[in-house]
Protein backbone atom coordinates (compact mmCIF):
# COMPACT_ATOMS: atom_id res chain seq x y z
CA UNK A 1 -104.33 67.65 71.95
CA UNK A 2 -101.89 68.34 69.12
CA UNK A 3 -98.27 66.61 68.51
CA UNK A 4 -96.96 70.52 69.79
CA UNK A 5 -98.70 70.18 72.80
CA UNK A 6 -96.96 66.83 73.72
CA UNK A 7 -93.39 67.37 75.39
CA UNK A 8 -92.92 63.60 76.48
CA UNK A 9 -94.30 60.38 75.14
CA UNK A 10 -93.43 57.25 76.84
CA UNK A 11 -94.45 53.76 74.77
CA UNK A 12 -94.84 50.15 75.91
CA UNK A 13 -91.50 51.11 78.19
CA UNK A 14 -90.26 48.31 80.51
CA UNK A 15 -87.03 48.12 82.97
CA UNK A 16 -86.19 44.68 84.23
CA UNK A 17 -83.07 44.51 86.67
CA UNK A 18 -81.34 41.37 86.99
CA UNK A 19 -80.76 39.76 90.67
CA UNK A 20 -77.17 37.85 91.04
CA UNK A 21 -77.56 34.38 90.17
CA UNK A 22 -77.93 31.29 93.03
CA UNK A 23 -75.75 29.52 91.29
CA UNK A 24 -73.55 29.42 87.88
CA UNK A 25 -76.06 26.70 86.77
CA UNK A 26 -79.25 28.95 88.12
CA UNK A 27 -81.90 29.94 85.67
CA UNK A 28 -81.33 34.31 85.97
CA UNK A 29 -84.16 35.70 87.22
CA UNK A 30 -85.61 39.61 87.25
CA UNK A 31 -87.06 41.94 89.02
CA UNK A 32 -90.06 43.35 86.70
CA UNK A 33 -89.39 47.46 88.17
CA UNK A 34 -91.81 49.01 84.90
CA UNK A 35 -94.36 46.59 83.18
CA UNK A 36 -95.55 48.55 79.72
CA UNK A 37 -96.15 52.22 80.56
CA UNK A 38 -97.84 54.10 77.63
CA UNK A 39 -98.78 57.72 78.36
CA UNK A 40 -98.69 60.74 76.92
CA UNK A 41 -97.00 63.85 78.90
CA UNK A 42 -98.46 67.63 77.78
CA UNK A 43 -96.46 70.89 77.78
CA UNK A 44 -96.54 73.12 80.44
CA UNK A 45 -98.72 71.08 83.28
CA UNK A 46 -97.95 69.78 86.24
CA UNK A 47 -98.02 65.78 87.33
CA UNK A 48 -98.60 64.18 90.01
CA UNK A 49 -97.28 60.49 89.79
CA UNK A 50 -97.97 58.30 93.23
CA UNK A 51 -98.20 54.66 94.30
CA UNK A 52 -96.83 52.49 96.98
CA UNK A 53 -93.13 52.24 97.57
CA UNK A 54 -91.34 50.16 95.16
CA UNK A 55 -93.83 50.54 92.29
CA UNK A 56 -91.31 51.86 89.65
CA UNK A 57 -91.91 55.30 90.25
CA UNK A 58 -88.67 56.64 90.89
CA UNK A 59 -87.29 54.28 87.90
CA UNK A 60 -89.63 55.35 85.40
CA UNK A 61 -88.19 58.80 86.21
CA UNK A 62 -84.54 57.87 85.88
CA UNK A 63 -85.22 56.54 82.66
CA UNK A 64 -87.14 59.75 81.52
CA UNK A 65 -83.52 61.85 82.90
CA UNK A 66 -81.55 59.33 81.17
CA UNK A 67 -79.88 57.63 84.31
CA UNK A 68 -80.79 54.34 83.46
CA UNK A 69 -81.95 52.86 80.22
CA UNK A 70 -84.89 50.81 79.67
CA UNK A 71 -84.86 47.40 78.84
CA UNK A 72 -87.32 48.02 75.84
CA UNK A 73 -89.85 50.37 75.08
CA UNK A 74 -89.36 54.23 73.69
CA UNK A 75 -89.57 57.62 75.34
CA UNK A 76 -89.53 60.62 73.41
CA UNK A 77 -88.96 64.27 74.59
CA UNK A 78 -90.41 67.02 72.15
CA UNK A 79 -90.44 64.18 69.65
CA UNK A 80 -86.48 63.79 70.17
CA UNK A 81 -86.33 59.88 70.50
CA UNK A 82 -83.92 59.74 74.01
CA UNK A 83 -82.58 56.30 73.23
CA UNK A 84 -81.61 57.20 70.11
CA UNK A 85 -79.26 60.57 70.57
CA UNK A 86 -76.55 59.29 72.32
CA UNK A 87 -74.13 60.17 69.10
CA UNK A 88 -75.54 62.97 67.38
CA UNK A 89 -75.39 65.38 70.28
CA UNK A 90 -78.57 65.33 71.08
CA UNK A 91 -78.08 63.48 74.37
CA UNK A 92 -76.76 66.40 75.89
CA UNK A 93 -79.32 69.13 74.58
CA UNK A 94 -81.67 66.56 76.16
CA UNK A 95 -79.47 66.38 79.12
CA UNK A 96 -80.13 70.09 79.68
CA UNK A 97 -83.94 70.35 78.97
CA UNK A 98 -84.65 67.27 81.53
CA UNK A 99 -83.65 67.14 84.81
CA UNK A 100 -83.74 65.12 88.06
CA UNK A 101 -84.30 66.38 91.71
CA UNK A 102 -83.88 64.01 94.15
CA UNK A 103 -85.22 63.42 97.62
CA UNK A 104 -82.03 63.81 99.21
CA UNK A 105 -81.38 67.41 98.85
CA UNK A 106 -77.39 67.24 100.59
CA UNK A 107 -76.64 63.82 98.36
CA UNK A 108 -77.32 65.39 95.50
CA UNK A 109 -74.53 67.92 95.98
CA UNK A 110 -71.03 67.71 96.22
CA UNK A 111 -69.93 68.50 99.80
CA UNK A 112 -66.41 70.15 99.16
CA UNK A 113 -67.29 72.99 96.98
CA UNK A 114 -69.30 76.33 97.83
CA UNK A 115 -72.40 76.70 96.58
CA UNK A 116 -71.39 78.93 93.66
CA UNK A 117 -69.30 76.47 92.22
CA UNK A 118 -71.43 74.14 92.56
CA UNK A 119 -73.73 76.32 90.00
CA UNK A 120 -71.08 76.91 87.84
CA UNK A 121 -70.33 73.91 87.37
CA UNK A 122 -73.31 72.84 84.81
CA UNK A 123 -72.74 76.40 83.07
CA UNK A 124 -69.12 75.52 82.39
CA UNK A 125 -69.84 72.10 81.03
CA UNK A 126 -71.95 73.02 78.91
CA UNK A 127 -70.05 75.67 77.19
CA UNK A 128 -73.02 78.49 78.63
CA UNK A 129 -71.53 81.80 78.49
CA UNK A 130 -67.90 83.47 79.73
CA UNK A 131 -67.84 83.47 83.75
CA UNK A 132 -69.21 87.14 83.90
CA UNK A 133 -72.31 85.94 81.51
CA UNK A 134 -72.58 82.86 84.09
CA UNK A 135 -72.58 84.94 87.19
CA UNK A 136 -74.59 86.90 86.46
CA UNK A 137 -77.72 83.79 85.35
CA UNK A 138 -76.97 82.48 88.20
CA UNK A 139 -77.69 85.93 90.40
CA UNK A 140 -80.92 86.26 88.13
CA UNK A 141 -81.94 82.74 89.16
CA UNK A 142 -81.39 82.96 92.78
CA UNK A 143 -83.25 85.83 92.96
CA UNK A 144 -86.51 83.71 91.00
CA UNK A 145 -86.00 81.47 93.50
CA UNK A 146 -85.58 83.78 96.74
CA UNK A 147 -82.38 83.27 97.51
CA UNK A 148 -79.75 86.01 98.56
CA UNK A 149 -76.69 86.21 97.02
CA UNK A 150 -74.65 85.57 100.28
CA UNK A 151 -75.81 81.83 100.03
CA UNK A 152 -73.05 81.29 97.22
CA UNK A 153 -70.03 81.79 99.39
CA UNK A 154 -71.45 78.93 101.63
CA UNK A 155 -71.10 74.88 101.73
CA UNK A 156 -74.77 73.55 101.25
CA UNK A 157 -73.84 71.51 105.02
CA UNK A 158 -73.82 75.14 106.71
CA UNK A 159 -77.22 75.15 105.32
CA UNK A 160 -81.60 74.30 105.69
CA UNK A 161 -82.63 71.51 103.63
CA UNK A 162 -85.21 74.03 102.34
CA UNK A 163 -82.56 75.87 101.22
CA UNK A 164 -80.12 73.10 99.90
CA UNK A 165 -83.14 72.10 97.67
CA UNK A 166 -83.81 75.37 96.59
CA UNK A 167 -80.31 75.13 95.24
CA UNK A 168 -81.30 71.48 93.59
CA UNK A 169 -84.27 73.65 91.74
CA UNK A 170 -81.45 76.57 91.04
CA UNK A 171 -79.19 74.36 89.51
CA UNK A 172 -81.72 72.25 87.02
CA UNK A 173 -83.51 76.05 86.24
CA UNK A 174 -79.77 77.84 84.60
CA UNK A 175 -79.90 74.80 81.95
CA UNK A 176 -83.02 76.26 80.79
CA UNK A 177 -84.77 73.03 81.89
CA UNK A 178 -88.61 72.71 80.15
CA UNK A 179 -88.84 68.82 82.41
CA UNK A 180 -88.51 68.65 85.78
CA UNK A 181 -88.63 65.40 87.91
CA UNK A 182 -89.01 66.04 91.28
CA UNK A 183 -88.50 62.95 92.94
CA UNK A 184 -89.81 63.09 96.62
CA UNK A 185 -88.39 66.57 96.81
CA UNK A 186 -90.30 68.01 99.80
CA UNK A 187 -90.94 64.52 101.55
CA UNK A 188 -87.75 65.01 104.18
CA UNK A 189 -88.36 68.90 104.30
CA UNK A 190 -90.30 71.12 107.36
CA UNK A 191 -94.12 72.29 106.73
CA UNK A 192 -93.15 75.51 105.67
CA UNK A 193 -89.84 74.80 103.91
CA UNK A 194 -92.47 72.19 101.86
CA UNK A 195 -95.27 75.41 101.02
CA UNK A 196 -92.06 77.32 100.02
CA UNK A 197 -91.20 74.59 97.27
CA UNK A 198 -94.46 73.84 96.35
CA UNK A 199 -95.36 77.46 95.57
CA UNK A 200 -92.24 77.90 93.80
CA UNK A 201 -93.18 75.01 91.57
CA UNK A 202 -96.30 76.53 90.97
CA UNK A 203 -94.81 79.89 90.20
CA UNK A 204 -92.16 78.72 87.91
CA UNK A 205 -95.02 76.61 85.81
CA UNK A 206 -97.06 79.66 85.42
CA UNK A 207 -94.19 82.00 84.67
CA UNK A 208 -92.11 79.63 82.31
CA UNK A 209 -94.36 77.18 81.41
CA UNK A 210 -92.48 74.46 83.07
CA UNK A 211 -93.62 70.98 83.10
CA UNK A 212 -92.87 69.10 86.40
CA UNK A 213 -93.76 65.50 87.39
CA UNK A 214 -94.12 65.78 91.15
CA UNK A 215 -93.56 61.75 92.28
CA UNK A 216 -94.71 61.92 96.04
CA UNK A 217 -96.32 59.55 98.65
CA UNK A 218 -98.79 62.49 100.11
CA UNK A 219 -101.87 62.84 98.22
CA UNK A 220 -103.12 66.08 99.70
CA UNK A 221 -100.01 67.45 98.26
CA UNK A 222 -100.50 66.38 94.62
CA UNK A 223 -103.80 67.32 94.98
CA UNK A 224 -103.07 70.88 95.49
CA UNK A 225 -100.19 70.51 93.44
CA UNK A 226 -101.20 68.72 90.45
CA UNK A 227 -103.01 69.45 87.01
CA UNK A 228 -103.24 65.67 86.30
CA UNK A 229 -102.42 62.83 88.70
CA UNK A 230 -101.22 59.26 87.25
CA UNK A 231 -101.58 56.15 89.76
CA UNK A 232 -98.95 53.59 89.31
CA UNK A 233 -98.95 50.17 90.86
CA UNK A 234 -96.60 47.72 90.79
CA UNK A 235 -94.78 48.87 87.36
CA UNK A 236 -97.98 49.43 85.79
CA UNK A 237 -100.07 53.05 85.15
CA UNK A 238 -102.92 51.63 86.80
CA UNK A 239 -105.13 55.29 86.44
CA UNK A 240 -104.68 58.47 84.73
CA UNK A 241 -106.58 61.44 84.59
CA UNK A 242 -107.24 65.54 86.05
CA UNK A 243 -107.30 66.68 89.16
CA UNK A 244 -109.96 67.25 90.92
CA UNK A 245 -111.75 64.30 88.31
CA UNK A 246 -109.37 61.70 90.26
CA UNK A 247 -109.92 62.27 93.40
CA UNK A 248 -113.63 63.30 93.32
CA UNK A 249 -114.34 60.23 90.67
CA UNK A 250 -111.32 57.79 90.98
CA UNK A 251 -112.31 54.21 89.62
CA UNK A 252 -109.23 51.96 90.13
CA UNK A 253 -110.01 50.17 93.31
CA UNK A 254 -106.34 50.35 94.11
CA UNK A 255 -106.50 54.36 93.43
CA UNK A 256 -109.78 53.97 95.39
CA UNK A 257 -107.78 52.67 98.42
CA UNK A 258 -105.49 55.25 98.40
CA UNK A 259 -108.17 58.23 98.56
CA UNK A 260 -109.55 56.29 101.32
CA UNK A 261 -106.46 55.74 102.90
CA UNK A 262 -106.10 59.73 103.47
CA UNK A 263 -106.05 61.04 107.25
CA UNK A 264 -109.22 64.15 107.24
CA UNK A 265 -109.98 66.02 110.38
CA UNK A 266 -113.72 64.29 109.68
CA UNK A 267 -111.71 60.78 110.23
CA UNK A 268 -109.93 62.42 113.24
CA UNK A 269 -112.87 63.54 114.81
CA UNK A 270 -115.34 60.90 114.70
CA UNK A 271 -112.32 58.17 115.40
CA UNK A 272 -113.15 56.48 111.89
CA UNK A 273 -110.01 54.01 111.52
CA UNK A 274 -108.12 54.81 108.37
CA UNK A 275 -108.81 52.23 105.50
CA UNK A 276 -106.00 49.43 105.44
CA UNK A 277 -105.56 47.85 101.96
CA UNK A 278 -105.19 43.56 102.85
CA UNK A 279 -104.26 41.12 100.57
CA UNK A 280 -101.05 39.81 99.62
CA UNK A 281 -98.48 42.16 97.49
CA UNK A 282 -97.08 40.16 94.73
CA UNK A 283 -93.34 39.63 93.98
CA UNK A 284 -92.35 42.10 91.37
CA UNK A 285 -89.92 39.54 90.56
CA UNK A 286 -93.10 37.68 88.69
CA UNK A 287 -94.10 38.42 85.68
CA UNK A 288 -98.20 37.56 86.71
CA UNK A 289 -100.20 36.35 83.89
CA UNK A 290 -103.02 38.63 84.51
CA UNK A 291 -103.86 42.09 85.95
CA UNK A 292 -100.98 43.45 88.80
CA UNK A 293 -103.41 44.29 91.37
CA UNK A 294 -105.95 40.84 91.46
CA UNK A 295 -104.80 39.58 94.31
CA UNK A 296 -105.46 42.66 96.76
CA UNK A 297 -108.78 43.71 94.29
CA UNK A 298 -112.07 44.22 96.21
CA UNK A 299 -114.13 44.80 93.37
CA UNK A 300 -117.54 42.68 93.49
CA UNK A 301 -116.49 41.46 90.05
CA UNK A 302 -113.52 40.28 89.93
CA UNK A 303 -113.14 37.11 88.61
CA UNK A 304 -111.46 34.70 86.29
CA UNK A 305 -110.75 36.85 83.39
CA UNK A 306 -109.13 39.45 85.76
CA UNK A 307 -106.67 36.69 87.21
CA UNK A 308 -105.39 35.51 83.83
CA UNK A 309 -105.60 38.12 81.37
CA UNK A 310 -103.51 41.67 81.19
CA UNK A 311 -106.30 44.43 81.50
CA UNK A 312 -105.15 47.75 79.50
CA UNK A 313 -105.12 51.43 79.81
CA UNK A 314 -108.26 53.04 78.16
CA UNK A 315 -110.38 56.07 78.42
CA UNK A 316 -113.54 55.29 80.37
CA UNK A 317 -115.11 58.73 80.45
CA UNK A 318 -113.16 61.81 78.92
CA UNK A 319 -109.49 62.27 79.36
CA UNK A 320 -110.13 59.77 82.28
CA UNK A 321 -108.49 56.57 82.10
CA UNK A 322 -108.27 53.26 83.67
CA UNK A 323 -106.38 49.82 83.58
CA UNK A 324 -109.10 47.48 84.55
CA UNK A 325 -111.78 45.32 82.77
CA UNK A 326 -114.56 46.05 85.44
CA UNK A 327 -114.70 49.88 85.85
């Protein structure tokens, strides 16, 4: 893999947010959201990042968009340091080539203006064209994205949430966006309003060689989805590697739960309960002397070393790789 083929590389990056102090006198104390992610993002693939609820997914994105900031650590897009280019510029360039789809497909638009203006906006604030040059991108991209022109005379309420995130997607696409973030983006949607988004992802990675970090909860999903799949838990990147490698050969115990975890029709039919991870789910207020997952780890193994020290993330077979000392 060559520096050209790398569009985002994220280095020992941590976000700590800080809970309102007891007391004046109180010692402050933090809530640990990203613990040290290191990994390495290529060009024109497709990501699947998943993990439990509250395991810095969704923060590790806004920091990768620019919405928050870590607390130390570097990310780099197309080896543009994005902490660094507030002043030059550069922040907004950036601004235009990354962006952020959230879950909430009517939250993320405002509700007063027509959907028209509501593209036009980004166009005009960026300085992209005179309005004749900006109507007519944004006819070109409804049309990538199937949608008929009548759509721009409406108010995104009067609309499907299939649709309303279609015009999410429309809006990030007339920046000339190369990094997507889709946060949850199909989670709240119908069955088929979800197939319609996930093909379109697929269609606008193979026509413009768009990257997209897909962050979801449903594993089938990034399993069809996904070119590479990275398994966060609790803050940390806990296993990276390709699809179908992870799922067929997956050898975090936690990302081991989660495969099991799966409904199948096989499950279904033979009335096999579906596998319940126990153990107790740390604070992510501590900062735990040794690896994240120990105290919910079923591997035969585990012992002392795993309790006190910080396992890391290495490559265990090829492109595969892992953040524990017993795999």
């Amino acid at each position: 893999m060559s520096a050209n083929d790398i569009i985002l590389d994220i280095q020992d990056l941590y976000k700590d947010y800080q809970l309102p102090r007891k007391n004046i006198f109180g010692k402050p104390s933090y809530v640990h959201a990203v613990q040290g992610i290191t990994i390495q993002l290529e060009r024109g693939l497709i990501y699947g990042l998943v993990g439990e609820s509250g395991c810095g997914k969704t923060t590790l994105a806004k920091m990768i968009a620019g919405v928050e900031m870590p607390t130390r650590g570097g990310i780099r897009f197309d080896a543009e340091h994005l902490i660094k280019c507030d002043t030059t510029g550069r922040q907004r360039e950036n601004s235009r080539r990354v962006q952020l789809i959230l879950q909430d497909a009517y939250a993320a638009l405002p509700p007063k203006r027509t959907v028209e203006q509501i593209l036009n906006e980004p166009l005009e604030i960026h300085g992209l064209g005179n309005a004749a040059e900006r109507r007519k991108k944004i006819e070109a991209t409804l049309e990538t994205v199937q949608l008929p022109l009548s759509v721009l005379s409406r108010y995104h309420h009067e609309l499907s949430a299939g649709v309303t995130q279609k015009i999410n997607i429309t809006r990030a696409l007339l920046l000339d966006v190369e990094l997507i973030l889709a946060d949850e983006s199909i989670s709240s949607l119908d069955p088929i309003s979800r197939i319609e988004i996930m093909n379109l992802f697929l269609k606008l990675n193979a026509q413009h060689n768009l990257t997209i970090v897909f962050i979801a909860h449903d594993i089938s999903t990034v399993q069809f989805l996904c070119d590479k799949v990275i398994v966060m838990y609790l803050g940390v990147c806990v296993e990276y590697a390709d699809n179908p490698e992870i799922f067929v050969n997956s050898m975090h115990p936690y990302t081991q739960a989660l495969m099991n975890a799966v409904p199948t029709l096989e499950k279904g039919l033979t009335g096999e309960p579906l596998y319940v991870l126990e153990g107790e789910v740390p604070s992510p207020t501590e900062m735990l002397p040794g690896c994240n997952f120990y105290s919910r780890c079923t591997h035969p193994a585990r012992d002392e070393q795993c309790r006190t020290r910080k396992p890391a993330l290495a490559e265990k077979r090829s492109g595969h790789l892992v953040n524990c000392f017993k795999v």
